[in-house]
C-alpha atoms as a PDB file:
ATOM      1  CA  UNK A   1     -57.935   8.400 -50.318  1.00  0.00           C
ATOM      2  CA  UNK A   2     -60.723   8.724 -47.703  1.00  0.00           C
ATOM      3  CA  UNK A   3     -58.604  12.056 -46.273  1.00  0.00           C
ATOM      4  CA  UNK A   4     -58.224  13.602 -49.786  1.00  0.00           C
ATOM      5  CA  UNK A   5     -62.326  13.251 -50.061  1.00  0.00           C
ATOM      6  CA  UNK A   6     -62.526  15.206 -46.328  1.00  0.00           C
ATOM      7  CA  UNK A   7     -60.363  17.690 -48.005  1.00  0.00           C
ATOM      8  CA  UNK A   8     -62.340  18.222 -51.201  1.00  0.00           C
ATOM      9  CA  UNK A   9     -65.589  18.156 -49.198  1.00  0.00           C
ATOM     10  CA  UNK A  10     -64.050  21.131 -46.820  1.00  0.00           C
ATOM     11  CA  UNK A  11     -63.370  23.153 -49.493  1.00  0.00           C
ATOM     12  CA  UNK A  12     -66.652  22.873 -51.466  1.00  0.00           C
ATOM     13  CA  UNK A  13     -68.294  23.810 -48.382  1.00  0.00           C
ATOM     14  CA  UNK A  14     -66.526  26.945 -47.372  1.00  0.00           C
ATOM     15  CA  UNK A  15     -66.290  28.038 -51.153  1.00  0.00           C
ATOM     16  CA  UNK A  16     -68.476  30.682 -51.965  1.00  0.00           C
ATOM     17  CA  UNK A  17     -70.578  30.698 -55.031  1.00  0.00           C
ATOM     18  CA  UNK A  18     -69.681  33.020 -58.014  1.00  0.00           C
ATOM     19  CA  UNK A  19     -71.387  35.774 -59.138  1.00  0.00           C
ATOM     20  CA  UNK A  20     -73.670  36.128 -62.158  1.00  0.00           C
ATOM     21  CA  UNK A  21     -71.014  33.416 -64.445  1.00  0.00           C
ATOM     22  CA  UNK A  22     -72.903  32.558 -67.382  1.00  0.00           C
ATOM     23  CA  UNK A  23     -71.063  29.498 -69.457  1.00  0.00           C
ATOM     24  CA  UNK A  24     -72.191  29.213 -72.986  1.00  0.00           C
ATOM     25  CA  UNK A  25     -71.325  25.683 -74.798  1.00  0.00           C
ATOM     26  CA  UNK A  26     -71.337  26.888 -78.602  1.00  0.00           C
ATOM     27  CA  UNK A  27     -72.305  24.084 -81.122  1.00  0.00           C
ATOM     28  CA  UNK A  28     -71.030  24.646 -84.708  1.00  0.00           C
ATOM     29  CA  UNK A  29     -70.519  22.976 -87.801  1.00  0.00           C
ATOM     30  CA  UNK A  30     -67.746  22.561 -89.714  1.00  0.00           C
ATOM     31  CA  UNK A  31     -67.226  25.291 -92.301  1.00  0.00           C
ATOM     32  CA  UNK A  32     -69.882  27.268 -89.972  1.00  0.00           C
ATOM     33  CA  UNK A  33     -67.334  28.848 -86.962  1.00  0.00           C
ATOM     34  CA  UNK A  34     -68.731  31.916 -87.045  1.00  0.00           C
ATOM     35  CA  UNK A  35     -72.170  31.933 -87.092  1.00  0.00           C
ATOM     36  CA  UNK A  36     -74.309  33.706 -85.565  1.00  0.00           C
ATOM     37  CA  UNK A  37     -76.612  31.983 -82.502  1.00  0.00           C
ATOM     38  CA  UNK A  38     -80.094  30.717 -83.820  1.00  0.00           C
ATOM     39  CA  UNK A  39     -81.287  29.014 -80.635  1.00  0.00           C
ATOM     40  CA  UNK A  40     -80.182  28.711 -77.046  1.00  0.00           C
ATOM     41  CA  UNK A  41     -81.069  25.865 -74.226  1.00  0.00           C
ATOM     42  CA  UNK A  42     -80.237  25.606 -70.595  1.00  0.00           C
ATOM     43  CA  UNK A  43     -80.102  22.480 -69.086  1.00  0.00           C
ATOM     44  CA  UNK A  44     -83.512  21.608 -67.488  1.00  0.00           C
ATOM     45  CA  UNK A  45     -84.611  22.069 -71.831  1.00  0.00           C
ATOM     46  CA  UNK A  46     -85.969  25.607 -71.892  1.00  0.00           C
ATOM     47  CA  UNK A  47     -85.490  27.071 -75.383  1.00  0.00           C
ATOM     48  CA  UNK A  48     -85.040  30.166 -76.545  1.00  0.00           C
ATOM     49  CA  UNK A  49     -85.053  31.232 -80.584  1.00  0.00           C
ATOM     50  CA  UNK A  50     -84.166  34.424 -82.001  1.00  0.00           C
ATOM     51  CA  UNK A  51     -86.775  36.436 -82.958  1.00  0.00           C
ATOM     52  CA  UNK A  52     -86.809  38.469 -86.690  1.00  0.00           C
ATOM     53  CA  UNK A  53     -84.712  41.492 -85.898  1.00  0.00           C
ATOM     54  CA  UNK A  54     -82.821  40.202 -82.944  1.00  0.00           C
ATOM     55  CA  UNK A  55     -79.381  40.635 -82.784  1.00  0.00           C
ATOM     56  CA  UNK A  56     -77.370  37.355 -81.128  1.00  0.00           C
ATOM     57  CA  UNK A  57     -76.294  39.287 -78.270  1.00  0.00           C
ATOM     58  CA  UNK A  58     -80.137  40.339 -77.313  1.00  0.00           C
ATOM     59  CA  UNK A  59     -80.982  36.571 -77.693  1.00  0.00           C
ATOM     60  CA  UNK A  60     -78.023  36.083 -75.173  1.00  0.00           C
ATOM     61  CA  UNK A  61     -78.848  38.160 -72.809  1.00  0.00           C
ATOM     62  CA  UNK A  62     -82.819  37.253 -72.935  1.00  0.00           C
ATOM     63  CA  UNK A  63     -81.655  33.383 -72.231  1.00  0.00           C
ATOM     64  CA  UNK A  64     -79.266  34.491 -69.426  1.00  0.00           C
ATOM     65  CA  UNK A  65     -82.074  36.956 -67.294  1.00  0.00           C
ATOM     66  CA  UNK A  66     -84.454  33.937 -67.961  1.00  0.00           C
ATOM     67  CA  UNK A  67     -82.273  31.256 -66.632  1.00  0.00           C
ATOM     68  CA  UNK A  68     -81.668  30.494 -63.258  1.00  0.00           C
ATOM     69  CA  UNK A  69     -77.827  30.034 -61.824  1.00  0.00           C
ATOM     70  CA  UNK A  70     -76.906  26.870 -60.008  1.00  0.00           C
ATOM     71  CA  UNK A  71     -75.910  26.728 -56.111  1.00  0.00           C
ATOM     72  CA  UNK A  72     -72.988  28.143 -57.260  1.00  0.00           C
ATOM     73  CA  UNK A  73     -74.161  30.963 -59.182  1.00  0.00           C
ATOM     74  CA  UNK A  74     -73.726  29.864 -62.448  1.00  0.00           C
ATOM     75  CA  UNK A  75     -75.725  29.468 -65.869  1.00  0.00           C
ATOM     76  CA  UNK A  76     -75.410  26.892 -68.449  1.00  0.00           C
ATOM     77  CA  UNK A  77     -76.859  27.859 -71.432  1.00  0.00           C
ATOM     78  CA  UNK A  78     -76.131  25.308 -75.097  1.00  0.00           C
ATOM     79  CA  UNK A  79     -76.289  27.809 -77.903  1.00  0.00           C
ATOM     80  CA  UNK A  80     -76.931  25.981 -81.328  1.00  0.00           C
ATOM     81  CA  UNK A  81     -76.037  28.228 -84.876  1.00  0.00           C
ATOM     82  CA  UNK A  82     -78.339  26.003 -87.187  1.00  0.00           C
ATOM     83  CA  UNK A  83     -81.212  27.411 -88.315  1.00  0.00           C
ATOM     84  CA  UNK A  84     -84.681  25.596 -87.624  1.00  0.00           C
ATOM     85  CA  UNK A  85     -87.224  24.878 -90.581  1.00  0.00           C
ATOM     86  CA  UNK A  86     -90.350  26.541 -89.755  1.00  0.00           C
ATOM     87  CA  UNK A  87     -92.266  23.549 -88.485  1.00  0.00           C
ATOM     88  CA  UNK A  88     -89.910  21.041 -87.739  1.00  0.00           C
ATOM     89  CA  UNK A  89     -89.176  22.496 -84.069  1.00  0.00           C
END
């Protein structure tokens, strides 16, 4: 066991990191599979709502450029498609 951890450890340190992945976990509701993004988190709890006229791709891409990657050069955003009442966020 203890040579199949040197192993692992070997290759996490002479992999490089990616470039510029973004991963997006999508939550939706039953019934509710396609729509559209609402909100968007990253892990440390940064949120990001659409704004009126947004399209979900611009809210995408304004969550990614604001995020930064891990040591490995990658995002992890939580994208949520239910809509907040206006006062209960």
């Amino acid at each position: 066991m203890q040579s199949l951890e040197k192993r692992i450890a070997a290759l996490e340190i002479s992999s490089k990191p990616t470039d510029n992945m973004t991963i997006i976990r999508r939550l939706v509701r039953p019934g509710h599979v396609h729509a559209e993004v609402q909100r968007i988190s990253d892990d440390e709890g940064l949120l990001w709502e659409r704004m009126p006229g947004e399209t979900e791709q611009a809210l995408i891409d304004r969550a990614t450029l604001a995020t930064k990657p891990n040591a490995w050069g990658v995002r992890s955003l939580t994208a949520d498609t239910d809509e907040v009442p206006h006062g209960e966020h």
